[in-house]
PDB file of N, CA and C in Angstrom:
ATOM      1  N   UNK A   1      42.182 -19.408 -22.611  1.00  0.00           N
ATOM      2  CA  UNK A   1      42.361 -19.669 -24.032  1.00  0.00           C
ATOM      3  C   UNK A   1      43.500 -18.863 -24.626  1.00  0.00           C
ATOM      4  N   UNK A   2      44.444 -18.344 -24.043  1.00  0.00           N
ATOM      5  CA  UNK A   2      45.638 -17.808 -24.160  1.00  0.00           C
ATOM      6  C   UNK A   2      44.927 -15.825 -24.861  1.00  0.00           C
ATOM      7  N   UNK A   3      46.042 -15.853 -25.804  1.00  0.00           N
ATOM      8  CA  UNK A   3      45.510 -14.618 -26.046  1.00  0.00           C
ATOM      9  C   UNK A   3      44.603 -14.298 -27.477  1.00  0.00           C
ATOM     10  N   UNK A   4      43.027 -15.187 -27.375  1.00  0.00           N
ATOM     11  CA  UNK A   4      42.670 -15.196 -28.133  1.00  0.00           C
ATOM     12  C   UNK A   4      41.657 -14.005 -28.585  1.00  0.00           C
ATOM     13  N   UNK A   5      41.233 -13.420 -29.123  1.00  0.00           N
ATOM     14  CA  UNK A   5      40.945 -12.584 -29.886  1.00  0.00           C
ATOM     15  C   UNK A   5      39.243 -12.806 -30.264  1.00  0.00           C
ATOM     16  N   UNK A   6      38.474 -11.889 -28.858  1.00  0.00           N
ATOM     17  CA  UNK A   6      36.967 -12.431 -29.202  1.00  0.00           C
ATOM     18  C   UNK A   6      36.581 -10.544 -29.988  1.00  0.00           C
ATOM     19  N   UNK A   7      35.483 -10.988 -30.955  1.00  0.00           N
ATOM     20  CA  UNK A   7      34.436 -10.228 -31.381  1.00  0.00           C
ATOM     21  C   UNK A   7      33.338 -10.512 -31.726  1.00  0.00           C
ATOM     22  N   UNK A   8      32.657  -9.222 -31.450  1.00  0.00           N
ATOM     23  CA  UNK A   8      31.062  -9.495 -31.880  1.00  0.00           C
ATOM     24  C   UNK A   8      30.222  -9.349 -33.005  1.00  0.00           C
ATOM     25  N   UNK A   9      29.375 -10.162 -33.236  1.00  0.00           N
ATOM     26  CA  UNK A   9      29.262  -9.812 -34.808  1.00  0.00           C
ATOM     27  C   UNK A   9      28.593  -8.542 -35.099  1.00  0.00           C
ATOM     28  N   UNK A  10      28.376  -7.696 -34.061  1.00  0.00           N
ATOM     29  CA  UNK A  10      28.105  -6.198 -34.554  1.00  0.00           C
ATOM     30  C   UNK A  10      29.626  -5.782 -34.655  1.00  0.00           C
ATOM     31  N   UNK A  11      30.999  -5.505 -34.127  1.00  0.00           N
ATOM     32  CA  UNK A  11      31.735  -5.703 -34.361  1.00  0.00           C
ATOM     33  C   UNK A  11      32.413  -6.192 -35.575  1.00  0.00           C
ATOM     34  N   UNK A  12      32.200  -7.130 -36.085  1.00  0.00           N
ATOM     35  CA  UNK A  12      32.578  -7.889 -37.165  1.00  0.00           C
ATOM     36  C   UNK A  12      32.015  -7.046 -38.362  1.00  0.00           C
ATOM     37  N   UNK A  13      30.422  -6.530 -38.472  1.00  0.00           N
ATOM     38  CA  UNK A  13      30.298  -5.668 -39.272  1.00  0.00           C
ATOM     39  C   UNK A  13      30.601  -4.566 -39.516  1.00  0.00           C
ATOM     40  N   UNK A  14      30.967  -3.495 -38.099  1.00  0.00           N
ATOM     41  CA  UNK A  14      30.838  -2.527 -38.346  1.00  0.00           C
ATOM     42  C   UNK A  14      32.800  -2.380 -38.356  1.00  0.00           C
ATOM     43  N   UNK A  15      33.540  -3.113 -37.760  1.00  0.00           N
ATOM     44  CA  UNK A  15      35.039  -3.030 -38.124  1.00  0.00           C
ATOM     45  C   UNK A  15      35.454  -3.736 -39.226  1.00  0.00           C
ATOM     46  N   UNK A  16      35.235  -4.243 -40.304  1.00  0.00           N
ATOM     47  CA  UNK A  16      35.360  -5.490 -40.865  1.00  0.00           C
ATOM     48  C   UNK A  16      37.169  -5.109 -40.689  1.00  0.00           C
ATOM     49  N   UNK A  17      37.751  -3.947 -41.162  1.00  0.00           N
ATOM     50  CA  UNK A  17      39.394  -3.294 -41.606  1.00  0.00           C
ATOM     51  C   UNK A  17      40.198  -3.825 -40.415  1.00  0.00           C
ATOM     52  N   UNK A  18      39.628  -3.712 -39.360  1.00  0.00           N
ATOM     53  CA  UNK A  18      40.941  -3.339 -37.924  1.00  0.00           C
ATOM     54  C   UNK A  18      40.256  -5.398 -38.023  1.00  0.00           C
ATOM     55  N   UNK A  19      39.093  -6.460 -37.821  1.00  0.00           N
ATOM     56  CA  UNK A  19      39.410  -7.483 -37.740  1.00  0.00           C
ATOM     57  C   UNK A  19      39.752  -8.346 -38.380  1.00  0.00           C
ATOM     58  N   UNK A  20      40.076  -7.819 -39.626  1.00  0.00           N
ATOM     59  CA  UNK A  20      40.955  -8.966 -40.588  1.00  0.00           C
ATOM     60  C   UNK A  20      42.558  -8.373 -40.297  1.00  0.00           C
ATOM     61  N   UNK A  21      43.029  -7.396 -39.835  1.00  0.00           N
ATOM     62  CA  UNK A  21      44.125  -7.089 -39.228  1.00  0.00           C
ATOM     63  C   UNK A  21      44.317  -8.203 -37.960  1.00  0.00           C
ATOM     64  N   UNK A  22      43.111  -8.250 -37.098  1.00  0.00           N
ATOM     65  CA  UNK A  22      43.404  -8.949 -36.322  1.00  0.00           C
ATOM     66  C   UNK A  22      43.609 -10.499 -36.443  1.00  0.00           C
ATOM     67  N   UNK A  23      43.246 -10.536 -37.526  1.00  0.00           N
ATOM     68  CA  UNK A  23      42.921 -12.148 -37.891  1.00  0.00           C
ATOM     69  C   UNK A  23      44.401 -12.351 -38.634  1.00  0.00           C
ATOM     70  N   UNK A  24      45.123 -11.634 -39.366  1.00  0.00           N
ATOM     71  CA  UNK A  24      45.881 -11.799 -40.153  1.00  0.00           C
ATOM     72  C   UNK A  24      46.938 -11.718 -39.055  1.00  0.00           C
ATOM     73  N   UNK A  25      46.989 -11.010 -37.733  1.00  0.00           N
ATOM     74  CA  UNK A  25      48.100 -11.116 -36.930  1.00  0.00           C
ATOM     75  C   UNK A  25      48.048 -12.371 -36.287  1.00  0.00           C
ATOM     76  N   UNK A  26      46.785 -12.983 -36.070  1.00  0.00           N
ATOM     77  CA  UNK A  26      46.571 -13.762 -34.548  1.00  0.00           C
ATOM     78  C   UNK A  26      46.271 -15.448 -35.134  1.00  0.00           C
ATOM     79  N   UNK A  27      45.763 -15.033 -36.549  1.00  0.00           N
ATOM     80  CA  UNK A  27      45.404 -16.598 -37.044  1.00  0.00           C
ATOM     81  C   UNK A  27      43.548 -16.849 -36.707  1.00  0.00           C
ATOM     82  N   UNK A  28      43.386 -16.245 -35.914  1.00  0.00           N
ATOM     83  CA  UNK A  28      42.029 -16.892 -35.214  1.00  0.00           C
ATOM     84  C   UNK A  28      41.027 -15.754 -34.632  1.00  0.00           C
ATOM     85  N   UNK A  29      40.143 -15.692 -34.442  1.00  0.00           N
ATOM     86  CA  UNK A  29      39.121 -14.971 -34.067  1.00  0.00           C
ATOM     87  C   UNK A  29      38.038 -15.461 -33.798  1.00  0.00           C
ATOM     88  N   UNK A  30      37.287 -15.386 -31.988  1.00  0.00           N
ATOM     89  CA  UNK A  30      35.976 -15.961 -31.665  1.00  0.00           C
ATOM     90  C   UNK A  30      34.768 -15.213 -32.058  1.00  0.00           C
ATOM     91  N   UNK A  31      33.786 -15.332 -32.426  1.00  0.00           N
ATOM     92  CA  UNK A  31      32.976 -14.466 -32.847  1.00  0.00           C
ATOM     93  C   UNK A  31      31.949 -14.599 -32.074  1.00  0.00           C
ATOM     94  N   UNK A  32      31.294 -13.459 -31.593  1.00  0.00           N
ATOM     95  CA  UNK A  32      30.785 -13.852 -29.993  1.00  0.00           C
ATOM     96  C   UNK A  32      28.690 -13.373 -30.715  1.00  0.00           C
ATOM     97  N   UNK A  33      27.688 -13.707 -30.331  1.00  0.00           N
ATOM     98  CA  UNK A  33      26.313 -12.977 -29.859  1.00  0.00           C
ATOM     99  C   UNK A  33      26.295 -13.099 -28.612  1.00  0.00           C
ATOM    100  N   UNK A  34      25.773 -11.679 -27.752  1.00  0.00           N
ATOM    101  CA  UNK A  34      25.332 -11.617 -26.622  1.00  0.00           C
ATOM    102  C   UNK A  34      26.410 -12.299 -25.554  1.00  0.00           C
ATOM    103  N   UNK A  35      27.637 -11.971 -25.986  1.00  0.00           N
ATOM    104  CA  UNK A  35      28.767 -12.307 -25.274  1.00  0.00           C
ATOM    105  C   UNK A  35      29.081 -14.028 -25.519  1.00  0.00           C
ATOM    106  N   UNK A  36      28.493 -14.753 -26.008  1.00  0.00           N
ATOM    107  CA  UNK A  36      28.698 -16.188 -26.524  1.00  0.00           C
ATOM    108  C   UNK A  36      29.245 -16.554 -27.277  1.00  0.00           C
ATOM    109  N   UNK A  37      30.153 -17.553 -27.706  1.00  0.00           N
ATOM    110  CA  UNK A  37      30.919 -17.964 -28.911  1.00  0.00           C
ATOM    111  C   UNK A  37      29.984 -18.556 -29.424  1.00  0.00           C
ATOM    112  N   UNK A  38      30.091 -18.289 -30.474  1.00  0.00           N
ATOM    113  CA  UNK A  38      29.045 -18.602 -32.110  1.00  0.00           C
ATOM    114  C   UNK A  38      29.878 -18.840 -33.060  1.00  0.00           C
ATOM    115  N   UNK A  39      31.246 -18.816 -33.007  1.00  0.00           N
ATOM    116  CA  UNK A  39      31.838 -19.011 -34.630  1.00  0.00           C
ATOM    117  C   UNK A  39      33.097 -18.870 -34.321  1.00  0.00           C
ATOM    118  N   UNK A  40      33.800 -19.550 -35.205  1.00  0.00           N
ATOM    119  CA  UNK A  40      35.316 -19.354 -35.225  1.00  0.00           C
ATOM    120  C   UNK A  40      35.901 -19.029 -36.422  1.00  0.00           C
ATOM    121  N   UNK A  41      36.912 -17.701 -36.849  1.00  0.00           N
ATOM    122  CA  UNK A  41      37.162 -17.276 -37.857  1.00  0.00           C
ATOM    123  C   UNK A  41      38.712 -18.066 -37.884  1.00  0.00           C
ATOM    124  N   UNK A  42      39.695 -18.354 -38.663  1.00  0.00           N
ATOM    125  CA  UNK A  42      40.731 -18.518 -38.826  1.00  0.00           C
ATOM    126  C   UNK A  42      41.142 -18.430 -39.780  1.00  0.00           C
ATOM    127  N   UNK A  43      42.223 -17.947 -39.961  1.00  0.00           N
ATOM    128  CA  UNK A  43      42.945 -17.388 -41.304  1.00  0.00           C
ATOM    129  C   UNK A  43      43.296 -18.927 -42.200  1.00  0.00           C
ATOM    130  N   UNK A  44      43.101 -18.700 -43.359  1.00  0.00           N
ATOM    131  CA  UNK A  44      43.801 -19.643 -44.682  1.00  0.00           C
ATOM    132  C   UNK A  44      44.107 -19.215 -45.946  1.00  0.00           C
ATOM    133  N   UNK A  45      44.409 -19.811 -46.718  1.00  0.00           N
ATOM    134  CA  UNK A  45      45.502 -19.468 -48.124  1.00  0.00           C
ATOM    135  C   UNK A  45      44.675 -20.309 -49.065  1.00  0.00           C
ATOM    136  N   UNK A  46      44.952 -19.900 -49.980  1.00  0.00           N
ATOM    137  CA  UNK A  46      44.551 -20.461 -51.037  1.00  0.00           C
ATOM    138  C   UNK A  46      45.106 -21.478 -50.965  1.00  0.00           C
ATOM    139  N   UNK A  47      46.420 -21.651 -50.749  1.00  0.00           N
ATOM    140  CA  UNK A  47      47.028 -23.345 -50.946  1.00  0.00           C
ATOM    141  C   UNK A  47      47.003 -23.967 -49.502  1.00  0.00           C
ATOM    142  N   UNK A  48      45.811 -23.303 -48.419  1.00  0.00           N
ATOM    143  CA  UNK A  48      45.619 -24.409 -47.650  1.00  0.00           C
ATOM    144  C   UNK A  48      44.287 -24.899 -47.707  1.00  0.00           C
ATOM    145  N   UNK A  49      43.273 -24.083 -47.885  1.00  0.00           N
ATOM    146  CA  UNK A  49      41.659 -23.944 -47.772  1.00  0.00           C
ATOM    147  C   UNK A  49      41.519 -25.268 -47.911  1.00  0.00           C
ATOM    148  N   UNK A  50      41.320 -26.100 -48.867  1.00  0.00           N
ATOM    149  CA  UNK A  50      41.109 -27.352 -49.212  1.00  0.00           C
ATOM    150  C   UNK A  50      41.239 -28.153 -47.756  1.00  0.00           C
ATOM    151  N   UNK A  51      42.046 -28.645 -47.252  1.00  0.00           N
ATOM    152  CA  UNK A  51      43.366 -29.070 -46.287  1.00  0.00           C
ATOM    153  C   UNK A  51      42.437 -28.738 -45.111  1.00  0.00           C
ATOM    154  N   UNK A  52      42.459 -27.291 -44.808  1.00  0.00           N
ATOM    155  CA  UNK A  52      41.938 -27.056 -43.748  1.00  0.00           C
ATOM    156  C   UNK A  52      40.393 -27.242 -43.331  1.00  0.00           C
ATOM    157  N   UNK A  53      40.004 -27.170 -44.372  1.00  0.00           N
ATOM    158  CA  UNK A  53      38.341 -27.445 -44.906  1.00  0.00           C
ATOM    159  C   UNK A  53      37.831 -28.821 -44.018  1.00  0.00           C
ATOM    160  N   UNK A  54      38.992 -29.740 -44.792  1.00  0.00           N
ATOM    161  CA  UNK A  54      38.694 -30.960 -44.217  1.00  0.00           C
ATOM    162  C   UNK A  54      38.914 -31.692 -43.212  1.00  0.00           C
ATOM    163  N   UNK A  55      40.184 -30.797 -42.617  1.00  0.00           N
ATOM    164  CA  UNK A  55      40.541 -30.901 -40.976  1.00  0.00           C
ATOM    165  C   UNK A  55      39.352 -30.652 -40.300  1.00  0.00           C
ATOM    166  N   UNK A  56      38.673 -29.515 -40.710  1.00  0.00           N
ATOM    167  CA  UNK A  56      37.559 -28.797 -39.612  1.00  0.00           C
ATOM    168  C   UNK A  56      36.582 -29.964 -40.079  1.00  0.00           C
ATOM    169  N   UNK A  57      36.136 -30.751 -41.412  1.00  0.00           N
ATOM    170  CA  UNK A  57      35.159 -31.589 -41.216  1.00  0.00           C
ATOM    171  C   UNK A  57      35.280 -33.078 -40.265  1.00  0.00           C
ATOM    172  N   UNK A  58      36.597 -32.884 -40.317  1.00  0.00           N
ATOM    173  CA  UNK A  58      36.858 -34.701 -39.398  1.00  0.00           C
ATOM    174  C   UNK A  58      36.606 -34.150 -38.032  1.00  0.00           C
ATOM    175  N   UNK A  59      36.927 -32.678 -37.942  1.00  0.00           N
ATOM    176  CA  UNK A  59      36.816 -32.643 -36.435  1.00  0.00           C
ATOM    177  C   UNK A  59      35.247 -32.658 -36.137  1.00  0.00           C
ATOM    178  N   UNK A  60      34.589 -32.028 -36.907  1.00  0.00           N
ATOM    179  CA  UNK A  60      32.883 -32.365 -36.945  1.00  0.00           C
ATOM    180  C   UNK A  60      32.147 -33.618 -37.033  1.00  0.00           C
ATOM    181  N   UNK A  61      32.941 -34.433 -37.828  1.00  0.00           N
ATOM    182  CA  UNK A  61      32.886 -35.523 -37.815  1.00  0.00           C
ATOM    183  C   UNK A  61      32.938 -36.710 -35.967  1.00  0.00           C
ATOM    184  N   UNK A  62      34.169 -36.473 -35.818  1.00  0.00           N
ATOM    185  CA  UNK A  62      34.901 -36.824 -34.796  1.00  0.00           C
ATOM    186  C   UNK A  62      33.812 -35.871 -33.178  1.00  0.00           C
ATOM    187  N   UNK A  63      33.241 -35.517 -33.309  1.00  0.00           N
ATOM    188  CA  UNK A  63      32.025 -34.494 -32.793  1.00  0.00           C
ATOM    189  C   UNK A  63      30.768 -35.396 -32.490  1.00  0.00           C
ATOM    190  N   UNK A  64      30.314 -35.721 -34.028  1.00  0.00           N
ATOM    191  CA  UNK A  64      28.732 -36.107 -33.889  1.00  0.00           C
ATOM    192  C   UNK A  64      29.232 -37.666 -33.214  1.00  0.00           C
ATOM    193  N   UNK A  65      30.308 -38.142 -34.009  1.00  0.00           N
ATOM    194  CA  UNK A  65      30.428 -39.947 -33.077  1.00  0.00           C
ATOM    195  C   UNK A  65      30.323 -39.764 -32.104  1.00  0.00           C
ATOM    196  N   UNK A  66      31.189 -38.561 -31.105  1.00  0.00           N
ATOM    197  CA  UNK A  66      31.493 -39.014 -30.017  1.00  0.00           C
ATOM    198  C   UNK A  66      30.077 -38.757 -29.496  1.00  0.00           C
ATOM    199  N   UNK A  67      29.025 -37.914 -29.842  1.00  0.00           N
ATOM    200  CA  UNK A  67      27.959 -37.710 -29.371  1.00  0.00           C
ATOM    201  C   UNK A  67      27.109 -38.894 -29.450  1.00  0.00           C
ATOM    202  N   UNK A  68      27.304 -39.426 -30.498  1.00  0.00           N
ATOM    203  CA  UNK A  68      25.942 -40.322 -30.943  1.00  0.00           C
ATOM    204  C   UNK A  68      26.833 -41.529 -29.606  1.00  0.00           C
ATOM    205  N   UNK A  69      28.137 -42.089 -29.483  1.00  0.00           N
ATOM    206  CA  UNK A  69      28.081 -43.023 -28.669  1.00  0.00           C
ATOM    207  C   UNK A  69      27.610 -42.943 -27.143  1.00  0.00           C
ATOM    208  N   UNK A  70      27.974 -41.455 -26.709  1.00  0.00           N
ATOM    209  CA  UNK A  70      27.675 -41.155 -25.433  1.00  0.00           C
ATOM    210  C   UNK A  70      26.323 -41.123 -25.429  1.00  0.00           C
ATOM    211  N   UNK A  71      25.526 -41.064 -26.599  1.00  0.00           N
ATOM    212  CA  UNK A  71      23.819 -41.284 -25.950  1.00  0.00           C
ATOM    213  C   UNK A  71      23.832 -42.740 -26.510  1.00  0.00           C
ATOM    214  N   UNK A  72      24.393 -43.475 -26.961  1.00  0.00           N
ATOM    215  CA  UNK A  72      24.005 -44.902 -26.967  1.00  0.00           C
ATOM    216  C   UNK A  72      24.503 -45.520 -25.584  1.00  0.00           C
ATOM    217  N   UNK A  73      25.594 -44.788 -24.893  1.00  0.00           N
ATOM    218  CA  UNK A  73      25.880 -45.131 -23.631  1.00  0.00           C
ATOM    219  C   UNK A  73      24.731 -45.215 -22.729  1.00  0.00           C
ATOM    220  N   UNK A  74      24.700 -44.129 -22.684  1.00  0.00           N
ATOM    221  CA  UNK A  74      23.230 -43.316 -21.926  1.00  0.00           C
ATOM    222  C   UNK A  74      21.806 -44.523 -21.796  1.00  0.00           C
ATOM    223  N   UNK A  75      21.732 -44.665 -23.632  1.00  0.00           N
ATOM    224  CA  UNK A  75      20.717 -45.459 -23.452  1.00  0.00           C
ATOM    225  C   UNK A  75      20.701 -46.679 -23.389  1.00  0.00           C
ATOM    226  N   UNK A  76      22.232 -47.678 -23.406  1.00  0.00           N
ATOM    227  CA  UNK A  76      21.931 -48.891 -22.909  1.00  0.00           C
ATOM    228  C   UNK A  76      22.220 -49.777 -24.146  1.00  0.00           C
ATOM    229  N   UNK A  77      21.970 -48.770 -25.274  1.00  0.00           N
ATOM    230  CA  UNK A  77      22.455 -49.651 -26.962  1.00  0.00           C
ATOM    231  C   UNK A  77      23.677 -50.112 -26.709  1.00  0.00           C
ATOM    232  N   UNK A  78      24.726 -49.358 -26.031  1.00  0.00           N
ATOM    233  CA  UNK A  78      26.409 -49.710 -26.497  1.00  0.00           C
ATOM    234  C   UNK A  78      26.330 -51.012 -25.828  1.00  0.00           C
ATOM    235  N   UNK A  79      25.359 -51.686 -25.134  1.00  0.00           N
ATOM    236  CA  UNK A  79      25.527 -52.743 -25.203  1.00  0.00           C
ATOM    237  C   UNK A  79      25.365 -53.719 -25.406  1.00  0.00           C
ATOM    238  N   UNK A  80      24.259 -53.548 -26.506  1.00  0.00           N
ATOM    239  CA  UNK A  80      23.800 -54.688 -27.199  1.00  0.00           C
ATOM    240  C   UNK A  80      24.656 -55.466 -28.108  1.00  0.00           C
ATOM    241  N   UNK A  81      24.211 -57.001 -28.291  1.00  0.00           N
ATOM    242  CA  UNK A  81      25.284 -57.576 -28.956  1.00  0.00           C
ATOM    243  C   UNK A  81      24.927 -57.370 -30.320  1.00  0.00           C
ATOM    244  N   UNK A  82      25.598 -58.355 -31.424  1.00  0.00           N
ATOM    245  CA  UNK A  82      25.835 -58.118 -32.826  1.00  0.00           C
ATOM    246  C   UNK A  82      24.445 -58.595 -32.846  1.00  0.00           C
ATOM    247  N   UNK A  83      23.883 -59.845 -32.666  1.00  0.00           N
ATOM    248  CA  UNK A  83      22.774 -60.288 -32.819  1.00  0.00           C
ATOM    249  C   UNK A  83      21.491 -59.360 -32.496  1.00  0.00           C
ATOM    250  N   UNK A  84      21.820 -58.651 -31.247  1.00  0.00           N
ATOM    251  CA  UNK A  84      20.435 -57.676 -31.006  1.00  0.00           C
ATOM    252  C   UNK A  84      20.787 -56.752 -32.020  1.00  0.00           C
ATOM    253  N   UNK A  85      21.942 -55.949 -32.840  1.00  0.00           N
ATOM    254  CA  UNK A  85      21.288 -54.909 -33.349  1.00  0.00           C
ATOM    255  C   UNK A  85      21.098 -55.429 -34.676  1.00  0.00           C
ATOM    256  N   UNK A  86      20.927 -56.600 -34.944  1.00  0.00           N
ATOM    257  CA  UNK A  86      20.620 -57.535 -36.562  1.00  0.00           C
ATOM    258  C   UNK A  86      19.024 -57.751 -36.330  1.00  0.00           C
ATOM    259  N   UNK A  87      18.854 -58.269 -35.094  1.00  0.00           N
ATOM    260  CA  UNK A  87      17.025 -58.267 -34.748  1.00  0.00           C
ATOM    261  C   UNK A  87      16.699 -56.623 -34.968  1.00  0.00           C
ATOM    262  N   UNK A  88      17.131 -55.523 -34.294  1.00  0.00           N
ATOM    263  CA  UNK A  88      16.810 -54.886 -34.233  1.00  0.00           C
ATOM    264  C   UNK A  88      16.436 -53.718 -35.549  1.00  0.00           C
ATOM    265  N   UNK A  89      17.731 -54.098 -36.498  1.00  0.00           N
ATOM    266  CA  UNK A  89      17.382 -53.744 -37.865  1.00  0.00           C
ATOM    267  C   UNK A  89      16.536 -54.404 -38.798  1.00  0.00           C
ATOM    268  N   UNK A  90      15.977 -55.836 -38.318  1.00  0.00           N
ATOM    269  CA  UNK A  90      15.424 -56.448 -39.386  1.00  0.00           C
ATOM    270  C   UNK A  90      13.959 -56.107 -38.523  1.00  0.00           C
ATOM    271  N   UNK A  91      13.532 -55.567 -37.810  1.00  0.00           N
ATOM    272  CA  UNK A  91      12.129 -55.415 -37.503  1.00  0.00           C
ATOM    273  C   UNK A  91      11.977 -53.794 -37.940  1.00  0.00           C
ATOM    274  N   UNK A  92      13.105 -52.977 -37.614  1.00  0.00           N
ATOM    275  CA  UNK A  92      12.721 -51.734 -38.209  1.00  0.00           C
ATOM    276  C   UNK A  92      12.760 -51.860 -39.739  1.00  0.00           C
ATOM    277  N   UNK A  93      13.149 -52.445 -40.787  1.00  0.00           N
ATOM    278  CA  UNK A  93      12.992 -52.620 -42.100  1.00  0.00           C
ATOM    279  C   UNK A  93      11.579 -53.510 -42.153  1.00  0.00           C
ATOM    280  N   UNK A  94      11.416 -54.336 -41.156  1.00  0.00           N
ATOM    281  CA  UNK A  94      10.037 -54.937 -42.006  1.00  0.00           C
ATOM    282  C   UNK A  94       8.642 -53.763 -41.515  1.00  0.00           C
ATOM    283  N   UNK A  95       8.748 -53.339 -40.487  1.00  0.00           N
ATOM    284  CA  UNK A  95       7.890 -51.856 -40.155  1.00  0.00           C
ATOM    285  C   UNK A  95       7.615 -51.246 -40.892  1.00  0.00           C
ATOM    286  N   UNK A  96       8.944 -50.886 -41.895  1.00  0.00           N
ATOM    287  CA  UNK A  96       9.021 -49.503 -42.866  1.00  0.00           C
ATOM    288  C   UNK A  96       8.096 -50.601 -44.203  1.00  0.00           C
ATOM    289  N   UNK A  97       8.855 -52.017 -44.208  1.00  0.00           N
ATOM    290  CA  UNK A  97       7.729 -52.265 -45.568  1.00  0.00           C
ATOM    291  C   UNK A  97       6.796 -52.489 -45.226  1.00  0.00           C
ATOM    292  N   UNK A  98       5.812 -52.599 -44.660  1.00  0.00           N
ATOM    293  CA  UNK A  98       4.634 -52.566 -43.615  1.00  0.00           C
ATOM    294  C   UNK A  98       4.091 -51.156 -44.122  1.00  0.00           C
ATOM    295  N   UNK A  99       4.558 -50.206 -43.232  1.00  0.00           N
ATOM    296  CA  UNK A  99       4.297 -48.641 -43.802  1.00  0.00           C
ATOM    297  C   UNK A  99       3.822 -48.293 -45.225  1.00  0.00           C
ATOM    298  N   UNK A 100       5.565 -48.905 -45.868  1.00  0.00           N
ATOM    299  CA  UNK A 100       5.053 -48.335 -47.067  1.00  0.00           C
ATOM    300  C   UNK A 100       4.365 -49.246 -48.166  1.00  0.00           C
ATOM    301  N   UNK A 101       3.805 -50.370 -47.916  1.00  0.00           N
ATOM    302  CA  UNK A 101       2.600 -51.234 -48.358  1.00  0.00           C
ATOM    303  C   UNK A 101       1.058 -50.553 -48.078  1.00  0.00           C
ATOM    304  N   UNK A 102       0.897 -49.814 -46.837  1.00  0.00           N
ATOM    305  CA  UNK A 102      -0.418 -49.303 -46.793  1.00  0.00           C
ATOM    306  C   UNK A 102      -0.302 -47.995 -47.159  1.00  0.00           C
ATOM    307  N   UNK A 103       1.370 -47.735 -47.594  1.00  0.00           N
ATOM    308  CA  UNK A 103       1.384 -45.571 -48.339  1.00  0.00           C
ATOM    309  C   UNK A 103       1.353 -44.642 -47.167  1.00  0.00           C
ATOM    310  N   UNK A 104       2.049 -45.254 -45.644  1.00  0.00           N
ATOM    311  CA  UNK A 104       1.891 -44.802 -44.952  1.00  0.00           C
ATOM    312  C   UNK A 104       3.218 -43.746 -45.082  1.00  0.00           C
ATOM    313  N   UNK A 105       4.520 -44.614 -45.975  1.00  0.00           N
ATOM    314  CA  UNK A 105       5.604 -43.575 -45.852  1.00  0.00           C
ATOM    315  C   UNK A 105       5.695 -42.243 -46.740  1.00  0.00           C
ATOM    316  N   UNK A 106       6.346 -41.395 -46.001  1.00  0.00           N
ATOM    317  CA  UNK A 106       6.317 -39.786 -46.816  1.00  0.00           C
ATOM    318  C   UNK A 106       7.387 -39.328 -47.149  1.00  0.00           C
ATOM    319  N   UNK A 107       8.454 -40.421 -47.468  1.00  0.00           N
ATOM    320  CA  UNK A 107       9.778 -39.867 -48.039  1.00  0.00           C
ATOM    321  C   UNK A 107      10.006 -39.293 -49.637  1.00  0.00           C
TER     322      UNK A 107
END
């Protein structure tokens, strides 16, 4: 990971001075428990925060899809056609009014 810059969050508390030095030189900082990455610090500006905010959400974004398709892979959905997942939504909606006709739902 080139020369990236891990600490620990006992570390993180008890240096806060010397790792925002480090952060302000390097841009980035891994933040480790029990030797594990848990977090990623990276430096921003007031006139980027916004910007960057939302970079890091598409990439979260861009995260859960790729997850949710690889278990629809997994399970055999990615290949259902348009028609199976139209059956398949119109029986889980008549279920739920089913449910919530006898007050079974708890939303």
């Amino acid at each position: 990971m080139g020369n990236m810059n891990f600490v620990s969050f006992r570390e993180l508390r008890t240096s806060t001075s010397k790792i925002n030095d480090m952060l302000i030189d390097d841009g980035k900082i891994v933040v480790t428990s029990n030797g594990k990455p848990k977090a990623l610090m990276i430096q921003v500006s007031e006139t980027d925060f916004e910007e960057t905010l939302a970079v890091l959400n598409q990439v979260k974004l861009t995260r859960a899809l790729n997850s949710i398709r690889a278990a629809a892979q997994r399970s055999g959905a990615a290949e259902m056609t348009l028609d199976e997942i139209n059956m398949e939504i119109a029986e889980s909606r008549k279920e739920r009014r089913e449910r919530s006709a006898k007050g079974e739902l708890n939303d």
